[in-house]
N, C-alpha and C. Protein backbone atom coordinates (compact mmCIF):
# COMPACT_ATOMS: atom_id res chain seq x y z
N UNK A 1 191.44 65.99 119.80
CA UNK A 1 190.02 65.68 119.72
C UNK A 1 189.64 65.22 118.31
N UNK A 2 190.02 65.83 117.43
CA UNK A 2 189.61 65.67 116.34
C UNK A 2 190.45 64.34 115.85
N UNK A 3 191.67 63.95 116.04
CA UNK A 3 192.04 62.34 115.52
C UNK A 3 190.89 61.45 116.25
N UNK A 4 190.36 61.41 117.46
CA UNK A 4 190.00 60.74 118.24
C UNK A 4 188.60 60.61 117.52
N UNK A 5 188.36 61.57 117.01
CA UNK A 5 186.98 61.18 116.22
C UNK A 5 187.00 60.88 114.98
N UNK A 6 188.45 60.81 114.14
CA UNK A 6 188.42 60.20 112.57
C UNK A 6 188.65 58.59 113.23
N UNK A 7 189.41 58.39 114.98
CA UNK A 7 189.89 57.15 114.82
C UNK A 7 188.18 56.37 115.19
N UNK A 8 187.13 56.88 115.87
CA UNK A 8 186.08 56.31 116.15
C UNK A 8 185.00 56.30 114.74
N UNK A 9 185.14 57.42 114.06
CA UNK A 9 184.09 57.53 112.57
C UNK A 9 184.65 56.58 111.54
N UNK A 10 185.99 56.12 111.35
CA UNK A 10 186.36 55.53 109.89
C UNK A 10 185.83 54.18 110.23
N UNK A 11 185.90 53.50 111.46
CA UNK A 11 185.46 51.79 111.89
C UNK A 11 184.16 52.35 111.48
N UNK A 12 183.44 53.12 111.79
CA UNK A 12 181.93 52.85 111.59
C UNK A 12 181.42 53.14 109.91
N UNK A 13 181.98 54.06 109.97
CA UNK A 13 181.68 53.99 108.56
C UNK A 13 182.14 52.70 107.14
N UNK A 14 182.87 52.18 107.48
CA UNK A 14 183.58 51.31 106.95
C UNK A 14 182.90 49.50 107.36
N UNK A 15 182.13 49.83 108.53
CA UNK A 15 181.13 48.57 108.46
C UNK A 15 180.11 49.36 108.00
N UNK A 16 179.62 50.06 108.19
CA UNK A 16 178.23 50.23 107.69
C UNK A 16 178.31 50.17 106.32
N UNK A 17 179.05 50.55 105.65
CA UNK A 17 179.27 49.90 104.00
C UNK A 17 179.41 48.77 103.65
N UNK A 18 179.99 48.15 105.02
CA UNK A 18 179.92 46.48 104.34
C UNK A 18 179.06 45.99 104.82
N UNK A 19 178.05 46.55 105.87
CA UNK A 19 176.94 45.95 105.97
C UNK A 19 175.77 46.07 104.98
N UNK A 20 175.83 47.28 104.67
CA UNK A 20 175.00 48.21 103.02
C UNK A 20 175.54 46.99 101.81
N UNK A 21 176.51 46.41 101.83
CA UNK A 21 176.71 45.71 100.36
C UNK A 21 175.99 44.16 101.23
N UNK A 22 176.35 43.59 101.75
CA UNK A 22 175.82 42.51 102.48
C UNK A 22 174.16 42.32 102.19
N UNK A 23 173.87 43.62 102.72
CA UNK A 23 172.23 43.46 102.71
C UNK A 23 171.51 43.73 101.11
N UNK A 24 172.50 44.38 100.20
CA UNK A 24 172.03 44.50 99.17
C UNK A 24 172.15 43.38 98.00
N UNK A 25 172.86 42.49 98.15
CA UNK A 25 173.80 41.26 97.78
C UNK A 25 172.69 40.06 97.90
N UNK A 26 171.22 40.33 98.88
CA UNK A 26 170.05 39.52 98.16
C UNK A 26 169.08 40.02 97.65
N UNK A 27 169.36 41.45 97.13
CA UNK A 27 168.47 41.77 96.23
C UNK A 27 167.93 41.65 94.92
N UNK A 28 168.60 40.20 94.57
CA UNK A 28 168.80 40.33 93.22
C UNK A 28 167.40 40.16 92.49
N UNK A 29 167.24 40.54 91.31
CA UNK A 29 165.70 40.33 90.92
C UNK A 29 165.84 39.15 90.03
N UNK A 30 164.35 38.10 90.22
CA UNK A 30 164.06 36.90 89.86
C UNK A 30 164.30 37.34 88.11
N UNK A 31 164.50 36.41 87.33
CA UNK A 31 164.91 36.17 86.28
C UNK A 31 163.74 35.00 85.22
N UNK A 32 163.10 34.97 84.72
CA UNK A 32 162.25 33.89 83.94
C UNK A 32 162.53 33.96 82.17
N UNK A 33 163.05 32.62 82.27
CA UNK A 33 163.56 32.62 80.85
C UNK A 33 162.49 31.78 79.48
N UNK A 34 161.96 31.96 78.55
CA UNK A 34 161.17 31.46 78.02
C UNK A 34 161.52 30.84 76.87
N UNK A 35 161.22 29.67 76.04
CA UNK A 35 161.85 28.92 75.17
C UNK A 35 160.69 28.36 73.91
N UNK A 36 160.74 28.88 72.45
CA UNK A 36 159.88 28.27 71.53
C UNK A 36 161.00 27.60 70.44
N UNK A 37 160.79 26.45 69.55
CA UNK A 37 161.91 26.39 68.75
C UNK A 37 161.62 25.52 67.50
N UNK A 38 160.40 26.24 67.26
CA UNK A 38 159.86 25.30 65.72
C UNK A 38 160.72 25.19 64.76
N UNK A 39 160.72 24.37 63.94
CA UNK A 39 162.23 23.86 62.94
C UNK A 39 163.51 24.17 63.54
N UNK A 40 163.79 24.18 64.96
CA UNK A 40 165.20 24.53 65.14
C UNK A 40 165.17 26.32 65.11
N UNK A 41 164.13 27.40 64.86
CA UNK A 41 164.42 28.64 64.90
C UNK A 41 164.26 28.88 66.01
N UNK A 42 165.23 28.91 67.59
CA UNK A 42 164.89 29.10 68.75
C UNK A 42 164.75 30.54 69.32
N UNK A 43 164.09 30.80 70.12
CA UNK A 43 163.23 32.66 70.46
C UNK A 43 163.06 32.17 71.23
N UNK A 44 162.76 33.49 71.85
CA UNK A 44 162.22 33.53 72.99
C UNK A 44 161.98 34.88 74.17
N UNK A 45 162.06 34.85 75.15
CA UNK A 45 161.59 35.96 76.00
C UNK A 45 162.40 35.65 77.47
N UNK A 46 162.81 37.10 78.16
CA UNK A 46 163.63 37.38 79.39
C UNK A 46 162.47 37.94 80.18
N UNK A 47 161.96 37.60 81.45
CA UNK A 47 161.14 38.10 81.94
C UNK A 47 161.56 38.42 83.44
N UNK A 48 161.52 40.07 83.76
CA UNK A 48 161.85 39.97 85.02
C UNK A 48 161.38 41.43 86.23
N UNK A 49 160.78 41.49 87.11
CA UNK A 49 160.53 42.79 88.07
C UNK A 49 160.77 43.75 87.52
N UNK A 50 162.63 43.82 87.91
CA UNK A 50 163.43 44.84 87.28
C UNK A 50 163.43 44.78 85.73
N UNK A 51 162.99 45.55 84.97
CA UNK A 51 163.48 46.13 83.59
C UNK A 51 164.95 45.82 83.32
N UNK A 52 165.57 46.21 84.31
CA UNK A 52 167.28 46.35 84.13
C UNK A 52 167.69 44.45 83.63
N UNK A 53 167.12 44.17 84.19
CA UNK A 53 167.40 42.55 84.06
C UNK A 53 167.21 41.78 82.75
N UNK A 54 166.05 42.28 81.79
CA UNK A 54 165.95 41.82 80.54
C UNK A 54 166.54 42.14 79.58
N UNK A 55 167.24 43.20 79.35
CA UNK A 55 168.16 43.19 77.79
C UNK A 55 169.42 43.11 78.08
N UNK A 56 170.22 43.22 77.00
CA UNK A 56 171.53 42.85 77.40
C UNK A 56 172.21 41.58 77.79
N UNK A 57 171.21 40.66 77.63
CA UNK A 57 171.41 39.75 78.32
C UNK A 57 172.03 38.26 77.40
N UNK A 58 172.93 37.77 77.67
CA UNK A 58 173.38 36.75 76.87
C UNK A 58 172.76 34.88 77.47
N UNK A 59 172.25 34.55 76.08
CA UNK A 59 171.22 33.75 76.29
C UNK A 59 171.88 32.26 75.39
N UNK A 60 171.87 31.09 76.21
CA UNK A 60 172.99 29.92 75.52
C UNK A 60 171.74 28.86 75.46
N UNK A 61 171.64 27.85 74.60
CA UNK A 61 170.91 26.91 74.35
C UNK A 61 171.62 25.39 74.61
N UNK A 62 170.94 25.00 75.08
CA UNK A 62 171.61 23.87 75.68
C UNK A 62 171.17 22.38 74.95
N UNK A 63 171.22 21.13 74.79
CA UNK A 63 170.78 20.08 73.87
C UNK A 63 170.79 18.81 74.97
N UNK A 64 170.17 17.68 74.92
CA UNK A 64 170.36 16.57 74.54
C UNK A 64 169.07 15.52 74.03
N UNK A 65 169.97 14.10 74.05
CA UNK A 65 169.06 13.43 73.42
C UNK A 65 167.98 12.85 74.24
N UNK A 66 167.92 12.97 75.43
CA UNK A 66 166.85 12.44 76.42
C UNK A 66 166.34 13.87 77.43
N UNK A 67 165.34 13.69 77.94
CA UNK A 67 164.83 14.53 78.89
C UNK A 67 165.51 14.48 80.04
N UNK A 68 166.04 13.73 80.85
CA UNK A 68 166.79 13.62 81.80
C UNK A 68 168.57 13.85 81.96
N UNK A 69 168.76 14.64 80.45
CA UNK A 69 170.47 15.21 79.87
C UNK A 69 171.15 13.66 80.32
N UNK A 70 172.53 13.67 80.11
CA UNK A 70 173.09 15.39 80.62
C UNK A 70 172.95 16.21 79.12
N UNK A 71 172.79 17.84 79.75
CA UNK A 71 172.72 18.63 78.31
C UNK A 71 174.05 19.25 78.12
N UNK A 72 174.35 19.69 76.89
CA UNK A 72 175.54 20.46 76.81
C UNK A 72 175.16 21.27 76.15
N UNK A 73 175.87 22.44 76.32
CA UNK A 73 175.93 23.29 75.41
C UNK A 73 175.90 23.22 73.74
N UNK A 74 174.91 23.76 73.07
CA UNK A 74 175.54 23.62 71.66
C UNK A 74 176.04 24.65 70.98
N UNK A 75 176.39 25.64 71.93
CA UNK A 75 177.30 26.66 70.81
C UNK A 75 176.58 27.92 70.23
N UNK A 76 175.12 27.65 70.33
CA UNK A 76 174.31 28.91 69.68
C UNK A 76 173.71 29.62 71.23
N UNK A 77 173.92 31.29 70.38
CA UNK A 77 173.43 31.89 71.71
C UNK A 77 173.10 33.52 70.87
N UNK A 78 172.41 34.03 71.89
CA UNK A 78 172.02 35.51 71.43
C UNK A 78 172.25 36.09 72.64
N UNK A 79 172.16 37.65 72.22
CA UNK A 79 172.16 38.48 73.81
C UNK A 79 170.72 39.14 73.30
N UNK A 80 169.59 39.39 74.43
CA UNK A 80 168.47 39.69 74.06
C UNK A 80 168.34 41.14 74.37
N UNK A 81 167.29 41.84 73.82
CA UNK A 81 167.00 43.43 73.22
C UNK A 81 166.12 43.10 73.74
N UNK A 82 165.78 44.93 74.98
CA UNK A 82 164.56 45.18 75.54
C UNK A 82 163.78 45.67 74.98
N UNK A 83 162.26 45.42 74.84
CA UNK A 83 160.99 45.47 74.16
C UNK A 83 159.92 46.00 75.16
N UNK A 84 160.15 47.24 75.47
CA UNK A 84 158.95 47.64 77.00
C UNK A 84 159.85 46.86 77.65
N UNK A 85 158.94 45.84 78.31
CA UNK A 85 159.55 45.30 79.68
C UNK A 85 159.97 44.22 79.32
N UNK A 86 160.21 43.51 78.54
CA UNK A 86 160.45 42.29 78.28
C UNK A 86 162.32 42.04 77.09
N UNK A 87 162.35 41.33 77.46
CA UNK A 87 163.94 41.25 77.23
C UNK A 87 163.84 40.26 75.68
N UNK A 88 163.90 40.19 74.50
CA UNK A 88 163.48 39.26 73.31
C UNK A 88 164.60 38.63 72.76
N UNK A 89 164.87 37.62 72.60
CA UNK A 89 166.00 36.78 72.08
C UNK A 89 165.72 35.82 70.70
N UNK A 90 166.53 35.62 69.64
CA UNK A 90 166.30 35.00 68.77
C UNK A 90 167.49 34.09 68.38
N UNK A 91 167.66 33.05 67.66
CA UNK A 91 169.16 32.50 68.09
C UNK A 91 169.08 32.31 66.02
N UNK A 92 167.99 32.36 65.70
CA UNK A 92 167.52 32.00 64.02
C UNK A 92 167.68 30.60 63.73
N UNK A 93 167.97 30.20 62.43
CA UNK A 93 167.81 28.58 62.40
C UNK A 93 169.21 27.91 62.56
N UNK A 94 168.82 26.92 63.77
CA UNK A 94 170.44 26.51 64.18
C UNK A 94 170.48 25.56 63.52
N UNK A 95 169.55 24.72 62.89
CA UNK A 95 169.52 23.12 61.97
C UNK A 95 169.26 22.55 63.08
N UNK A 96 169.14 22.49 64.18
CA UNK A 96 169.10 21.48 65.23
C UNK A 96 166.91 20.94 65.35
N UNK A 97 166.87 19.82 64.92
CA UNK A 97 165.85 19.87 64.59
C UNK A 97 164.88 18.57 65.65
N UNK A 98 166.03 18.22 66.43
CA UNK A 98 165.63 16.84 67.19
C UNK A 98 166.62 17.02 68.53
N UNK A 99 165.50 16.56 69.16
CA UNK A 99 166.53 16.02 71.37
C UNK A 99 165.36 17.24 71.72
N UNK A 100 166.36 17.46 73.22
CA UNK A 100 165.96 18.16 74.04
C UNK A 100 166.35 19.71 74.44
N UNK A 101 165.90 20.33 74.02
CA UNK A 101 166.88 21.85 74.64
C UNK A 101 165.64 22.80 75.54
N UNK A 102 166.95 23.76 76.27
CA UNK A 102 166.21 24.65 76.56
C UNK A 102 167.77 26.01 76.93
N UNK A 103 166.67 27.07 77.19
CA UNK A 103 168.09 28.18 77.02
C UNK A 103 168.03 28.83 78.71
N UNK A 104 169.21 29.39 78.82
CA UNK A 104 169.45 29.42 79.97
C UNK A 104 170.27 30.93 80.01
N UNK A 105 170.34 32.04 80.87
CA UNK A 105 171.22 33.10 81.12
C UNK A 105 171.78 33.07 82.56
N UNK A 106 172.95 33.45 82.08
CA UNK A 106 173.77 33.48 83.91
C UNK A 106 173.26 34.71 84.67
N UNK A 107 173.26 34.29 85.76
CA UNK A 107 173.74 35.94 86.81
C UNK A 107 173.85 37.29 86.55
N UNK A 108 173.76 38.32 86.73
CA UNK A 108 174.51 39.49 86.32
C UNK A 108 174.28 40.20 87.76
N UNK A 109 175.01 41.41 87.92
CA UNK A 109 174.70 42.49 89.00
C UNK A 109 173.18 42.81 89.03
N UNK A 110 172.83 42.57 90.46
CA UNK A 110 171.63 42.64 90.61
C UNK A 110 170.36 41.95 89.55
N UNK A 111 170.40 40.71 89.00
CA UNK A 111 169.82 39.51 88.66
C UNK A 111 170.11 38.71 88.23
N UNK A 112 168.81 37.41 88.69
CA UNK A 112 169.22 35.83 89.33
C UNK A 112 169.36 35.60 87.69
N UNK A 113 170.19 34.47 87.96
CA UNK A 113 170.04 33.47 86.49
C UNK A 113 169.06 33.26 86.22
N UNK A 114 168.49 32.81 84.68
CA UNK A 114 167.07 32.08 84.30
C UNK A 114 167.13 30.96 83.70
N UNK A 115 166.43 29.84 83.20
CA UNK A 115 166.42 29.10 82.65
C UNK A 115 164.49 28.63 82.16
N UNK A 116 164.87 28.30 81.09
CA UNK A 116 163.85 27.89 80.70
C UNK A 116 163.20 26.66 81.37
N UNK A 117 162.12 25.98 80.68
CA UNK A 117 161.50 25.00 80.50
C UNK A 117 162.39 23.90 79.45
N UNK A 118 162.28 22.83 79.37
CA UNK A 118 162.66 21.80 78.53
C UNK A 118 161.90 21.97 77.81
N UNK A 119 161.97 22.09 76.19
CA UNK A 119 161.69 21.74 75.18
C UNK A 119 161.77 20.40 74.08
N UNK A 120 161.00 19.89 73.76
CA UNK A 120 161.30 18.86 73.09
C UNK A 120 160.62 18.92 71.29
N UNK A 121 161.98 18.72 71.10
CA UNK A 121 160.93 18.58 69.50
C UNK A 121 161.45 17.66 68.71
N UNK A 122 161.08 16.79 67.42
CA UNK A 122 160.60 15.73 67.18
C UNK A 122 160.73 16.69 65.50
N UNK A 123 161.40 16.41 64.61
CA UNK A 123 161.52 16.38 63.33
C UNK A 123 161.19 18.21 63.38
N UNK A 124 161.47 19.21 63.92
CA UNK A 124 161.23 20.06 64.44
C UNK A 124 160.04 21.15 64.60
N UNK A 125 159.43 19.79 65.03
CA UNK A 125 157.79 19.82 65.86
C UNK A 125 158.04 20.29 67.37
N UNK A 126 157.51 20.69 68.29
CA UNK A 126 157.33 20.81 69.48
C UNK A 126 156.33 19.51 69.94
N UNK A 127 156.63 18.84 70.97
CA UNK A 127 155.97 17.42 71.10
C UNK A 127 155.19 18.28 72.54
């Protein structure tokens, strides 16, 4: 009796966990990434539901010379520190003082990527 019920309990239990990760696998919380970058000193802000989602978070700046990219990476990045609820990033002065950028964070367990807005600045004006 008793095999007969580890052989009927382990199938069930063993989907219901993969149905438990399945259903939890779109929970991820929205992600909003924010972008300022007067003279090239780029900052900014992680904004998201979950708390868990804003610090810690590694934050890459991206470049080019037109609004329509392609952008690449340029190499500068911060991981941002939670502030209350808000996730704060600073990258300091990269010299980059002209094109197009904006910053972007990947994925993590349980939240979405973010990306900013395009930024444009102009002798490192914000246009």
């Amino acid at each position: 009796m008793k095999t007969r019920l580890a052989v009927v309990l382990v199938p069930v239990v063993a989907i219901s966990v993969m149905f438990t990760g399945f259903a939890n696998a779109g929970a991820e919380a929205r992600t909003t990434v924010t972008i300022k970058g007067p003279n090239g000193d780029f900052q900014g802000k992680i904004k998201s539901p979950d708390d868990g989602c804003v610090g810690d978070r590694v934050v890459r700046l991206f470049m080019s010379d037109t609004a329509e990219g392609p952008f690449e990476r340029t190499g500068n990045s911060d991981t941002s520190q939670q502030n209350g609820g808000v996730g704060e990033w600073s990258m300091g002065n990269t010299g980059l003082r002209d094109g197009f950028f904006y910053a972007k964070t990947k994925a993590t367990p349980g939240c979405h990527k973010g990306k900013s807005r395009v930024l444009h600045l102009v002798d490192g004006v914000p246009q």
